[in-house]
C-alpha atoms as a PDB file:
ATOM      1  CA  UNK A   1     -19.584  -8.826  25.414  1.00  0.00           C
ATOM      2  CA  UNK A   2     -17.761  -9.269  28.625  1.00  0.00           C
ATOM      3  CA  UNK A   3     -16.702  -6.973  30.850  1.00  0.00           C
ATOM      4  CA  UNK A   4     -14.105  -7.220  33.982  1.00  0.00           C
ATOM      5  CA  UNK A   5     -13.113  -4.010  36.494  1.00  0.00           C
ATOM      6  CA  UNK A   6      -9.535  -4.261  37.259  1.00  0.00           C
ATOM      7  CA  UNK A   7      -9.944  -0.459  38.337  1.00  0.00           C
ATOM      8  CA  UNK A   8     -12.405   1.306  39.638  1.00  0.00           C
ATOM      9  CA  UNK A   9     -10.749   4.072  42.104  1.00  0.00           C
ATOM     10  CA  UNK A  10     -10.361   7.899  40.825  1.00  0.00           C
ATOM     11  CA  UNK A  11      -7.440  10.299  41.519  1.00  0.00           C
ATOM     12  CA  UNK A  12      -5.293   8.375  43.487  1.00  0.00           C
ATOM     13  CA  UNK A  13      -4.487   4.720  44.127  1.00  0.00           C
ATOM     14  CA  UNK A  14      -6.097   3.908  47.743  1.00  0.00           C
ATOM     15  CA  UNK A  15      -4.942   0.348  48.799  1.00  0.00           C
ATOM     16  CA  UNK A  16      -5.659  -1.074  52.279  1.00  0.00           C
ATOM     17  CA  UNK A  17      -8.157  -3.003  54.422  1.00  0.00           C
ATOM     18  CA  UNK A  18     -10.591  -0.338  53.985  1.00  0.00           C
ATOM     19  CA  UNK A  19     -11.175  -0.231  50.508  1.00  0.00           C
ATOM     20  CA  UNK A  20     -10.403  -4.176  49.855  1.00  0.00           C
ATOM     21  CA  UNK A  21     -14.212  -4.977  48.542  1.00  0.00           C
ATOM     22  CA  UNK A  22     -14.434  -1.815  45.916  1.00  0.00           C
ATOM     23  CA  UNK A  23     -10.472  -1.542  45.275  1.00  0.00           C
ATOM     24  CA  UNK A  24      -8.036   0.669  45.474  1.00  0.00           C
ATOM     25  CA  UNK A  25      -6.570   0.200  41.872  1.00  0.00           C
ATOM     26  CA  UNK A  26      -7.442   3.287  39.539  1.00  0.00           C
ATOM     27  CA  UNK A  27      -9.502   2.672  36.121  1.00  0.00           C
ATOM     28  CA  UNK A  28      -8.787  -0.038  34.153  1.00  0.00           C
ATOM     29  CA  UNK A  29     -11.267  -1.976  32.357  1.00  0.00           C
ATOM     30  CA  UNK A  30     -11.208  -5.273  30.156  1.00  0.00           C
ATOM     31  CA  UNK A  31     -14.062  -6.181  27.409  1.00  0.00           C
ATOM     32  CA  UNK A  32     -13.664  -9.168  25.727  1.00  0.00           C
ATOM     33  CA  UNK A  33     -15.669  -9.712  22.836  1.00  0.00           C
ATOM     34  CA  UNK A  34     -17.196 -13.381  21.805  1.00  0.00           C
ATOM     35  CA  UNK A  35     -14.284 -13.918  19.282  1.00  0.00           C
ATOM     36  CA  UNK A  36     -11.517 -13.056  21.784  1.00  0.00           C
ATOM     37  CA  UNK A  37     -10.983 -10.137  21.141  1.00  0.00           C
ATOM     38  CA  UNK A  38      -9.966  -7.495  23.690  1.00  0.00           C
ATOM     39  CA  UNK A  39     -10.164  -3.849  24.545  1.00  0.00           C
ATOM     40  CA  UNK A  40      -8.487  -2.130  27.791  1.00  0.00           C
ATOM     41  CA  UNK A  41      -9.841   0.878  28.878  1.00  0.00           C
ATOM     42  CA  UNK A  42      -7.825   2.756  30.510  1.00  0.00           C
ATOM     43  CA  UNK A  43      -4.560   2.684  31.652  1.00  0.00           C
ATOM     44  CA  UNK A  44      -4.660   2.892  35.717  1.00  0.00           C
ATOM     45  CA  UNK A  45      -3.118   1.013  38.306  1.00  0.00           C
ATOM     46  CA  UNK A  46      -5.574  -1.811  36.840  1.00  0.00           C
ATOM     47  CA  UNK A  47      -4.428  -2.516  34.032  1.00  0.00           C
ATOM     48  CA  UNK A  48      -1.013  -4.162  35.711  1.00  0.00           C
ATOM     49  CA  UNK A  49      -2.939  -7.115  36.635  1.00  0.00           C
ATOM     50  CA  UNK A  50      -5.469  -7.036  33.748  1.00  0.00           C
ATOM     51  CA  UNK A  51      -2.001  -7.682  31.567  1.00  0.00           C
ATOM     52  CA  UNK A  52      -1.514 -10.835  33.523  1.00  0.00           C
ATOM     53  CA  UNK A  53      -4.819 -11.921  32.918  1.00  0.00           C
ATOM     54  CA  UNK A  54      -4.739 -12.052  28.849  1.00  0.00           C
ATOM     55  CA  UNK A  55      -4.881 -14.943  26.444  1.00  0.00           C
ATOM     56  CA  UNK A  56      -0.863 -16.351  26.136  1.00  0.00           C
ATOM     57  CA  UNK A  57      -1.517 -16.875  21.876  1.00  0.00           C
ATOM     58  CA  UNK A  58      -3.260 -12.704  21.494  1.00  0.00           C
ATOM     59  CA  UNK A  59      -1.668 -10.657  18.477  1.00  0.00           C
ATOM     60  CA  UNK A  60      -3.088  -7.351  19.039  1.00  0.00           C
ATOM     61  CA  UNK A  61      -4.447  -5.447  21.762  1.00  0.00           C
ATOM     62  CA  UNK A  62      -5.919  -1.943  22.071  1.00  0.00           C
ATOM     63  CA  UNK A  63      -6.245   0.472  24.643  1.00  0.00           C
ATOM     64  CA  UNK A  64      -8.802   3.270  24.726  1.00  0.00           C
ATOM     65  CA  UNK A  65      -7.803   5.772  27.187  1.00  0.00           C
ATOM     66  CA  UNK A  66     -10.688   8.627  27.820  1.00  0.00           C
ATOM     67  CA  UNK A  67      -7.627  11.262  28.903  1.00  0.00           C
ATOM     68  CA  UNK A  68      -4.472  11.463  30.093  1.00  0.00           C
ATOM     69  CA  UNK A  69      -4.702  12.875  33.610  1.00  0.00           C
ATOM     70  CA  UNK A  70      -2.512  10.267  35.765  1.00  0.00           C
ATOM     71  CA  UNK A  71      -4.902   8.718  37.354  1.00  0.00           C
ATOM     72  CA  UNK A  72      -5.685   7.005  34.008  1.00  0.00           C
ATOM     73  CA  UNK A  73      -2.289   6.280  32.840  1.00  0.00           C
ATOM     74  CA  UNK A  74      -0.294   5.818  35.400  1.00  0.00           C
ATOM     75  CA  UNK A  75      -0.155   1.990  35.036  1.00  0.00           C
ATOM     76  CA  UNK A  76       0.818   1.877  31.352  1.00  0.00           C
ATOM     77  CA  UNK A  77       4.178   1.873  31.461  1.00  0.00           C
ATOM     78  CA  UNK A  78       3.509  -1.729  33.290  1.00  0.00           C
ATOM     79  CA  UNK A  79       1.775  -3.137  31.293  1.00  0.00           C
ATOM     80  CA  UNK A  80       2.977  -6.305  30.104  1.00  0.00           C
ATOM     81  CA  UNK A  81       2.162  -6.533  26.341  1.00  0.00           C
ATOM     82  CA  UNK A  82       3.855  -3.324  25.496  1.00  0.00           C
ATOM     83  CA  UNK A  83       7.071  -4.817  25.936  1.00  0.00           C
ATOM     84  CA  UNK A  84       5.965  -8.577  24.157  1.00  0.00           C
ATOM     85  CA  UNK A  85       7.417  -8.194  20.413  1.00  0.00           C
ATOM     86  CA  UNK A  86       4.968 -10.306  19.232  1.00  0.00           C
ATOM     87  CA  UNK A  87       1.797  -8.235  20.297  1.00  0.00           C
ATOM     88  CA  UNK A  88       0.597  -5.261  18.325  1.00  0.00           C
ATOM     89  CA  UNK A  89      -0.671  -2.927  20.791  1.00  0.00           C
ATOM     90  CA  UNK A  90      -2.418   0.111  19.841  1.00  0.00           C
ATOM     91  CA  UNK A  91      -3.090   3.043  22.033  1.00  0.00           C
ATOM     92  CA  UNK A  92      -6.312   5.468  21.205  1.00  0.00           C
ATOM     93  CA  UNK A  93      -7.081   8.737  22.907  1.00  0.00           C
ATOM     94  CA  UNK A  94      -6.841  12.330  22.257  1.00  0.00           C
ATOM     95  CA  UNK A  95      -4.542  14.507  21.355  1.00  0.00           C
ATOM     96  CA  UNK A  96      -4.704  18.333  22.523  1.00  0.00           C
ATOM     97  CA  UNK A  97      -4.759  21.668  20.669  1.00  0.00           C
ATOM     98  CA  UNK A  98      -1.288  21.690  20.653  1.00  0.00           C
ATOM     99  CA  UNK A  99       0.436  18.253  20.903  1.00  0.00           C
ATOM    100  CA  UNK A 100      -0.097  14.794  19.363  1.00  0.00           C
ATOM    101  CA  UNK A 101      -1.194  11.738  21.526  1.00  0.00           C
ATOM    102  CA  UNK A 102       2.388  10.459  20.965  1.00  0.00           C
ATOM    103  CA  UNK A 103       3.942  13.258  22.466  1.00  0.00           C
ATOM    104  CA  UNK A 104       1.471  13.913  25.324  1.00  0.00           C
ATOM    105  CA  UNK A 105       2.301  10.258  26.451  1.00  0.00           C
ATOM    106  CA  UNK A 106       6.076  11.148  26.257  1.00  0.00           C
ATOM    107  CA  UNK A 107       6.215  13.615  28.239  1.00  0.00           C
ATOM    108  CA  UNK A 108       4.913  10.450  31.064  1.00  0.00           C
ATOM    109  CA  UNK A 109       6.806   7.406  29.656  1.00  0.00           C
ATOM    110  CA  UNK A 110      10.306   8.803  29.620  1.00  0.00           C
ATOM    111  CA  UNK A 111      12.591  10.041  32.607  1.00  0.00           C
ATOM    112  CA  UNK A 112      12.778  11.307  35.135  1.00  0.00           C
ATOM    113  CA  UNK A 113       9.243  10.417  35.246  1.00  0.00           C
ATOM    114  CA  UNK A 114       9.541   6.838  33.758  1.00  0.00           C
ATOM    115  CA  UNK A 115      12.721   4.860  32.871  1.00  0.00           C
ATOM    116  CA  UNK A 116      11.913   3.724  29.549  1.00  0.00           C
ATOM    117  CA  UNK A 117      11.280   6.095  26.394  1.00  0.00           C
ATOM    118  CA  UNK A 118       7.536   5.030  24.710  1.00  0.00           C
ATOM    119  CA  UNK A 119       9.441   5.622  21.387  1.00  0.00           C
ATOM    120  CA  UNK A 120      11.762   2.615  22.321  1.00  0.00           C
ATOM    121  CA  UNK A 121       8.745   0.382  22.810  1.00  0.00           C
ATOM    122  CA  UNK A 122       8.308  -2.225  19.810  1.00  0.00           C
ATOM    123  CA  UNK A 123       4.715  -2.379  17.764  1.00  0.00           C
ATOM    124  CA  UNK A 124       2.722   0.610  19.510  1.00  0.00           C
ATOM    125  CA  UNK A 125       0.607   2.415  17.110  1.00  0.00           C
ATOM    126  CA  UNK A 126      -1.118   5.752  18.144  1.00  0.00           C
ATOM    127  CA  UNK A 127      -4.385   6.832  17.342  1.00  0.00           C
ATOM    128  CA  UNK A 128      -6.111   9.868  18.211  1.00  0.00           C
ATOM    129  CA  UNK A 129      -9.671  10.654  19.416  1.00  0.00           C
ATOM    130  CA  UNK A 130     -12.177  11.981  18.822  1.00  0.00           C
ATOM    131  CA  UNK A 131     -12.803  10.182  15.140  1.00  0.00           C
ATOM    132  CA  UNK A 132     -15.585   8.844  13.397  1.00  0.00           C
ATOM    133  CA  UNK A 133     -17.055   5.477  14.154  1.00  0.00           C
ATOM    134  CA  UNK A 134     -13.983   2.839  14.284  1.00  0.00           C
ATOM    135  CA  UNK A 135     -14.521  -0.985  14.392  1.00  0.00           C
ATOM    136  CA  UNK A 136     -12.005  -3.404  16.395  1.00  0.00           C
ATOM    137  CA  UNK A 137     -12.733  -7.101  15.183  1.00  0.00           C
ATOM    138  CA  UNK A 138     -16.455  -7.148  16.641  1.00  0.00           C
ATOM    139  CA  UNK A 139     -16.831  -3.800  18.139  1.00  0.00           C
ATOM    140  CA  UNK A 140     -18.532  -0.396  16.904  1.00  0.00           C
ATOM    141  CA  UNK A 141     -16.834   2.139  18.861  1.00  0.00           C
ATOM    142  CA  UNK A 142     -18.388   6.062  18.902  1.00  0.00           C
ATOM    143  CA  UNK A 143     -16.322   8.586  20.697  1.00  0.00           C
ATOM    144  CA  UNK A 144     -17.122  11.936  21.949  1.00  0.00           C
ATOM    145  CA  UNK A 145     -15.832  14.738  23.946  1.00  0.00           C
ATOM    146  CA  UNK A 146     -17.109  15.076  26.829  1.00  0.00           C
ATOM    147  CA  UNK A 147     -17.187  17.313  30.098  1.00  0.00           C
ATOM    148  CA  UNK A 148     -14.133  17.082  32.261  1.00  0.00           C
ATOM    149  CA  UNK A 149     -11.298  19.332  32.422  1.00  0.00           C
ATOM    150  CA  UNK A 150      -8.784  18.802  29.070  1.00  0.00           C
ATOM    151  CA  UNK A 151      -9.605  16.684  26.248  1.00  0.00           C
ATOM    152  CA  UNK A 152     -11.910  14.038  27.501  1.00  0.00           C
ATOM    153  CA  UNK A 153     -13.708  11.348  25.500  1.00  0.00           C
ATOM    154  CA  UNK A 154     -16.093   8.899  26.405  1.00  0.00           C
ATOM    155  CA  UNK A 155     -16.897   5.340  25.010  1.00  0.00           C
ATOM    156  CA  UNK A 156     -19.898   3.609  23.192  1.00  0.00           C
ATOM    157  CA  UNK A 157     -18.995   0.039  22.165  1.00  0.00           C
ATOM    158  CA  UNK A 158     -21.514  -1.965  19.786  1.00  0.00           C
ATOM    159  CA  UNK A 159     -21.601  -5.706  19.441  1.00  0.00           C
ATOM    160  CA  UNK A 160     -24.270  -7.849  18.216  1.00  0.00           C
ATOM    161  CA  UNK A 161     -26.834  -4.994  19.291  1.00  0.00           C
ATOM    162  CA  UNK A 162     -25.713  -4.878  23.005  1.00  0.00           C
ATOM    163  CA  UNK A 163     -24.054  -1.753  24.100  1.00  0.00           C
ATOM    164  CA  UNK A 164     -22.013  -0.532  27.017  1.00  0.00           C
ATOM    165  CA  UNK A 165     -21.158   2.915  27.489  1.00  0.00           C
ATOM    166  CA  UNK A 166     -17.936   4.199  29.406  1.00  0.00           C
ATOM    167  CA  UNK A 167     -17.961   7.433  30.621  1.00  0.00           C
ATOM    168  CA  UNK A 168     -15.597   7.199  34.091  1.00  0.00           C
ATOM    169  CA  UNK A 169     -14.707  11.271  34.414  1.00  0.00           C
ATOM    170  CA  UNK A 170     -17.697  13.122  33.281  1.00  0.00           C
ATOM    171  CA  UNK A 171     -19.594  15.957  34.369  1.00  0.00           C
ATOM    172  CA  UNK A 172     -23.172  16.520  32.712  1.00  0.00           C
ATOM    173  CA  UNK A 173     -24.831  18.405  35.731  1.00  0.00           C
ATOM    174  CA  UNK A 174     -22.675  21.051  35.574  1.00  0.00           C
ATOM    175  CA  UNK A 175     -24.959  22.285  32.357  1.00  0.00           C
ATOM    176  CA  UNK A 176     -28.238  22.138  34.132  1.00  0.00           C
ATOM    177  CA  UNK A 177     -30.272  25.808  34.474  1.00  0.00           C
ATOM    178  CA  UNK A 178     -31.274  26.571  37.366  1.00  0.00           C
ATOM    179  CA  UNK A 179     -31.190  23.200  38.104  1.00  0.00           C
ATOM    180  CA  UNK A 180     -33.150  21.750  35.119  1.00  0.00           C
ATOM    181  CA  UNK A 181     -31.702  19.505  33.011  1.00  0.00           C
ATOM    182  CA  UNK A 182     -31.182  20.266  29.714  1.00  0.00           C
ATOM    183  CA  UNK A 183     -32.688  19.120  26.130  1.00  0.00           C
ATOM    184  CA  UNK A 184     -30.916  15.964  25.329  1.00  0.00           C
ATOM    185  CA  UNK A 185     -28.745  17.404  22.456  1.00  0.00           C
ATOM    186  CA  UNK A 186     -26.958  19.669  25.178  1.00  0.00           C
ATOM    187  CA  UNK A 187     -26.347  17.140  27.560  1.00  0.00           C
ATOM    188  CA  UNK A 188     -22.912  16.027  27.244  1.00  0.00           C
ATOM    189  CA  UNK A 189     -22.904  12.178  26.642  1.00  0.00           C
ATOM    190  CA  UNK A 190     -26.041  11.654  25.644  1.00  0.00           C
ATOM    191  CA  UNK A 191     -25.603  10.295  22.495  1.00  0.00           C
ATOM    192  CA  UNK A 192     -22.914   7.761  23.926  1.00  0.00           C
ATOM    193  CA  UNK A 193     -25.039   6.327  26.623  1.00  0.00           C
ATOM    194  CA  UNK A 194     -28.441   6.888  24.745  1.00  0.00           C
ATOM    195  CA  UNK A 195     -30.253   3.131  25.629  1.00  0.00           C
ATOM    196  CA  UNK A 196     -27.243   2.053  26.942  1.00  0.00           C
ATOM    197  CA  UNK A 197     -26.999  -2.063  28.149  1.00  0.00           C
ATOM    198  CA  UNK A 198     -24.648  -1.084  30.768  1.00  0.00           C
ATOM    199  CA  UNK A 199     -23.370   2.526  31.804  1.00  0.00           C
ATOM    200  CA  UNK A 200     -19.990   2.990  33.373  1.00  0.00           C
ATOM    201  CA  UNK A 201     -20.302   6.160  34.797  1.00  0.00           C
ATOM    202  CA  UNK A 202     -18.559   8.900  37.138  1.00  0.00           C
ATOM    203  CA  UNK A 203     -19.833   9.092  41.063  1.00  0.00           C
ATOM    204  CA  UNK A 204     -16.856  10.318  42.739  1.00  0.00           C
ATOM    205  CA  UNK A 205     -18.983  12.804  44.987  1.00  0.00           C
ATOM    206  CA  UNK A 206     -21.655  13.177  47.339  1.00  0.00           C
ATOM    207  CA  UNK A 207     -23.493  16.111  47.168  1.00  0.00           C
ATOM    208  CA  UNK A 208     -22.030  17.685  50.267  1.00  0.00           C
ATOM    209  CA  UNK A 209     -18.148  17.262  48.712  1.00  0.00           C
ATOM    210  CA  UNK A 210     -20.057  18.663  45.328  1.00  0.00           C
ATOM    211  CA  UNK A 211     -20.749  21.933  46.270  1.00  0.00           C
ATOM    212  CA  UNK A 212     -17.015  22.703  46.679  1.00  0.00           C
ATOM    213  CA  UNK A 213     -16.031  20.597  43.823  1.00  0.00           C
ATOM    214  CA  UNK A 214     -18.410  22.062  40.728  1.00  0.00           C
ATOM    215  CA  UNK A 215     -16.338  22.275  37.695  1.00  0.00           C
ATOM    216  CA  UNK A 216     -13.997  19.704  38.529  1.00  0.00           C
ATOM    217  CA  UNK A 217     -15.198  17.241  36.017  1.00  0.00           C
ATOM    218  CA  UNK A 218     -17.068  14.382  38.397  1.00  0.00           C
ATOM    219  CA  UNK A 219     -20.557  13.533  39.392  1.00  0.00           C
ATOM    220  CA  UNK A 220     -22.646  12.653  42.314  1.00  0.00           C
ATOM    221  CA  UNK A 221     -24.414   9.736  42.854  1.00  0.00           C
ATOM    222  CA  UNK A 222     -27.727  11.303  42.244  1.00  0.00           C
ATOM    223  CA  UNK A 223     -26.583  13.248  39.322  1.00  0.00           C
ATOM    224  CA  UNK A 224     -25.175   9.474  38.126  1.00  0.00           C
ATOM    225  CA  UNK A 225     -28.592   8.132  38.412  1.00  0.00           C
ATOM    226  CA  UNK A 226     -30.323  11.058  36.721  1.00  0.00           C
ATOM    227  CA  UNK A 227     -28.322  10.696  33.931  1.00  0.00           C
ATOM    228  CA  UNK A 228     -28.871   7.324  33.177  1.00  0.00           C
ATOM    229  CA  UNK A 229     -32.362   7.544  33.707  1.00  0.00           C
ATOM    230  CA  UNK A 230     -32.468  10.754  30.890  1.00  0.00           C
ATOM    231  CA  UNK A 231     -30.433   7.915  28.443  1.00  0.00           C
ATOM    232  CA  UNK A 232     -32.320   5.531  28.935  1.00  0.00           C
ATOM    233  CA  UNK A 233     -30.002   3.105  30.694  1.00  0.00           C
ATOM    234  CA  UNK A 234     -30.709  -0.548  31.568  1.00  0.00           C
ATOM    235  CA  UNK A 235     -27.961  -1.149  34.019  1.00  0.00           C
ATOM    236  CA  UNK A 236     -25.857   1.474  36.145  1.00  0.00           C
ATOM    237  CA  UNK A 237     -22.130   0.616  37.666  1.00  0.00           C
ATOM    238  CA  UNK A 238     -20.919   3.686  39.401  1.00  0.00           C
ATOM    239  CA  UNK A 239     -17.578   3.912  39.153  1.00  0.00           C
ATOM    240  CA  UNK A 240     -14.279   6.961  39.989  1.00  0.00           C
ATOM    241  CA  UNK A 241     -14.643   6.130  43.372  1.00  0.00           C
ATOM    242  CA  UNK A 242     -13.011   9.097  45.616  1.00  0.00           C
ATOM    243  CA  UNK A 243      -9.730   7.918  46.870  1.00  0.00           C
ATOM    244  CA  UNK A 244     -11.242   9.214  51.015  1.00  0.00           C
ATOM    245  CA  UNK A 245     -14.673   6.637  50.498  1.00  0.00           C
ATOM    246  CA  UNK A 246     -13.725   3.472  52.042  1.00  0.00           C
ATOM    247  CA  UNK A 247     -16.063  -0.003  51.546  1.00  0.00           C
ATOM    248  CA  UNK A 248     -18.399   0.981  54.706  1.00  0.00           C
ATOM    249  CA  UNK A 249     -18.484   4.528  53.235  1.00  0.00           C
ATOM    250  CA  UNK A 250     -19.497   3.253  49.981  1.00  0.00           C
ATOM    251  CA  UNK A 251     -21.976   1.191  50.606  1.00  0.00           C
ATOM    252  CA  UNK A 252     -24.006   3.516  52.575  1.00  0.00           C
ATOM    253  CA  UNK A 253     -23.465   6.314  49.843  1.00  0.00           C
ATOM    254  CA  UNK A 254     -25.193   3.110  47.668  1.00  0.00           C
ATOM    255  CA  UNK A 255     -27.600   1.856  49.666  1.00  0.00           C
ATOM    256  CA  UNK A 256     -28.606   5.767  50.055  1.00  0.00           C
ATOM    257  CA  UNK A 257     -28.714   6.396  46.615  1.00  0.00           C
ATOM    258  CA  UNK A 258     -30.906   3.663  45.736  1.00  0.00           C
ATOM    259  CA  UNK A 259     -33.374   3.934  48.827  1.00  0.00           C
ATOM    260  CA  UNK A 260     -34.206   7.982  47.770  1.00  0.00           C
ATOM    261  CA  UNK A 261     -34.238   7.610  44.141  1.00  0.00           C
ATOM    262  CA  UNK A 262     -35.546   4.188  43.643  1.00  0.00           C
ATOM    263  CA  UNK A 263     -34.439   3.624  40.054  1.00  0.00           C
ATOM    264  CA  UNK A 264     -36.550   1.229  37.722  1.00  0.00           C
ATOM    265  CA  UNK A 265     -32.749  -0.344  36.211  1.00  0.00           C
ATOM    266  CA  UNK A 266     -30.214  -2.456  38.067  1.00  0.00           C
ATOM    267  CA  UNK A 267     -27.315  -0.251  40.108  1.00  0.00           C
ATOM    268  CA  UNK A 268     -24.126  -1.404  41.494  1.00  0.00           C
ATOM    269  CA  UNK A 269     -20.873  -0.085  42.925  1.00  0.00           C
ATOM    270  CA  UNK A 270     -18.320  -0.488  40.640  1.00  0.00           C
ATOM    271  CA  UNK A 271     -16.060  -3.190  42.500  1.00  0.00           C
ATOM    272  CA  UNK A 272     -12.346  -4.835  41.094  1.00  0.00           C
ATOM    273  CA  UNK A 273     -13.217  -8.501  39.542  1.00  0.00           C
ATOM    274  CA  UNK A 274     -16.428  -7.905  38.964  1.00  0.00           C
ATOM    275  CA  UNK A 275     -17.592  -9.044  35.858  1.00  0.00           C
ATOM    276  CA  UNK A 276     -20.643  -7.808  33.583  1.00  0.00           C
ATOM    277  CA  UNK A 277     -21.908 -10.346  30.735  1.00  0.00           C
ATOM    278  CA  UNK A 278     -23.842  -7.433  28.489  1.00  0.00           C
ATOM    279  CA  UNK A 279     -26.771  -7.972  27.102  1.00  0.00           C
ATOM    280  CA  UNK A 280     -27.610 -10.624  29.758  1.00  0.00           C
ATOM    281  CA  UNK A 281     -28.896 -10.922  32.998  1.00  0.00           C
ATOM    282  CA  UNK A 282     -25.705 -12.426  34.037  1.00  0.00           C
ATOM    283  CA  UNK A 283     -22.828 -10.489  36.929  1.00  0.00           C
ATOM    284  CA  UNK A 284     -20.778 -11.929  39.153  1.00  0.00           C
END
């Protein structure tokens, strides 16, 4: 399983010389499996250039999208393959307590937001999340809820017993009493990242910006680490970076990170083209 960040950047897009070694593109994230095929998830700025990237003779493509706040959709209406009449795309992510996936998109892909209608688009197929265990070609996918403001889901995607785990918005501190973490069954995404290969995971704050941002569906670094180490994680990219962290900032919030918890598993800053060969000791 092979993984590529063509996002990494939460909230906003945040382009410039400042952020040119982490990105400034927001989630998007490509996993090709050892028979071709491919899964996008998320629907950033990203995935603009990730549609560039794909094999000319692919038939299908899906995207998983975790939710629909902007940050993770705003590059879908350019993306290439949804206009190709010869790709099947299909588009997975939940739906609300009141409104179909189908229609939540709508209400971003058509004006004024957006000039095209998503119903005029040819071979898009909707699916909506959560569900019970799906397989695309190769892949096992498990989907949860999870904790971030409106429907949220994260990602656990099997092949050939390696495992990555994608949970870019998430939140599991904000259950801890008294500031104990919880039994495993009550900590939201366990059972995604549970022995996870490689976790994707929220680190948007430090704990300073934290304090005045509890409930707002991120993590700090430390709270990162701390859940991967109650998974069971084997390798950490922290990802969502906050839109205000330039490359100099987010090093040093790294560097930090790793220096005062020392963590027995490999951790990296999530950073656009890198690329994760799971299961391996292999990055570039």
């Amino acid at each position: 399983m092979r993984i590529t960040l063509f996002g990494t950047r939460g909230s906003i897009p945040a382009p410039g010389p400042e952020t040119a070694c982490y990105g400034g593109n927001t989630p998007s994230v490509e996993v090709r499996g050892d028979d071709g095929t491919v899964l996008v998830l998320d629907a950033g700025t990203g995935v603009r250039r990730l549609g560039t990237q794909l094999p000319p003779d692919l038939k299908r493509i899906d995207i998983l999208l975790t939710h629909l706040h902007m940050d993770h959709i705003q590059g879908l209406g350019f993306f290439g393959p949804l206009y190709h009449p010869g790709i099947q795309v299909h588009i997975w992510g939940p739906a609300s307590s009141t409104m179909p996936l189908d229609a939540r998109l709508s209400r971003y892909l058509s004006p004024p937001l957006f000039p095209v209608h998503l119903r005029d688009l040819p071979r898009i197929t909707c699916h909506e999340l959560p569900a019970p265990v799906f397989e695309i070609g190769p892949f096992r996918i498990r989907t949860a809820l999870v904790c971030h403001p409106n429907p949220t889901v994260g990602f656990r995607i099997e092949e050939q017993g390696r495992t990555a785990t994608y949970l870019p918005d998430h939140e599991p501190a904000l259950g801890l009493k008294n500031g104990h973490w919880l039994e495993p069954e009550w900590i939201s995404g366990y059972d995604l990242a549970d022995g996870a290969d490689l976790l994707i995971h929220d680190a948007q704050y430090t704990d300073e910006e934290y304090a005045r941002c509890v409930g707002w569906g991120h993590s700090t670094y430390r709270d990162a680490l701390e859940f991967a180490v109650r998974v069971g994680a084997k390798e950490v990219v922290l990802f969502h970076h906050d839109p205000s962290h330039d490359d100099e900032m987010l090093e040093r919030l790294l560097a930090d990170a790793v220096r005062r918890f020392k963590p027995a598993f490999r951790v990296s800053g999530g950073c656009e083209g890198s690329v994760y060969e799971v299961g391996s000791s292999k990055a570039a």
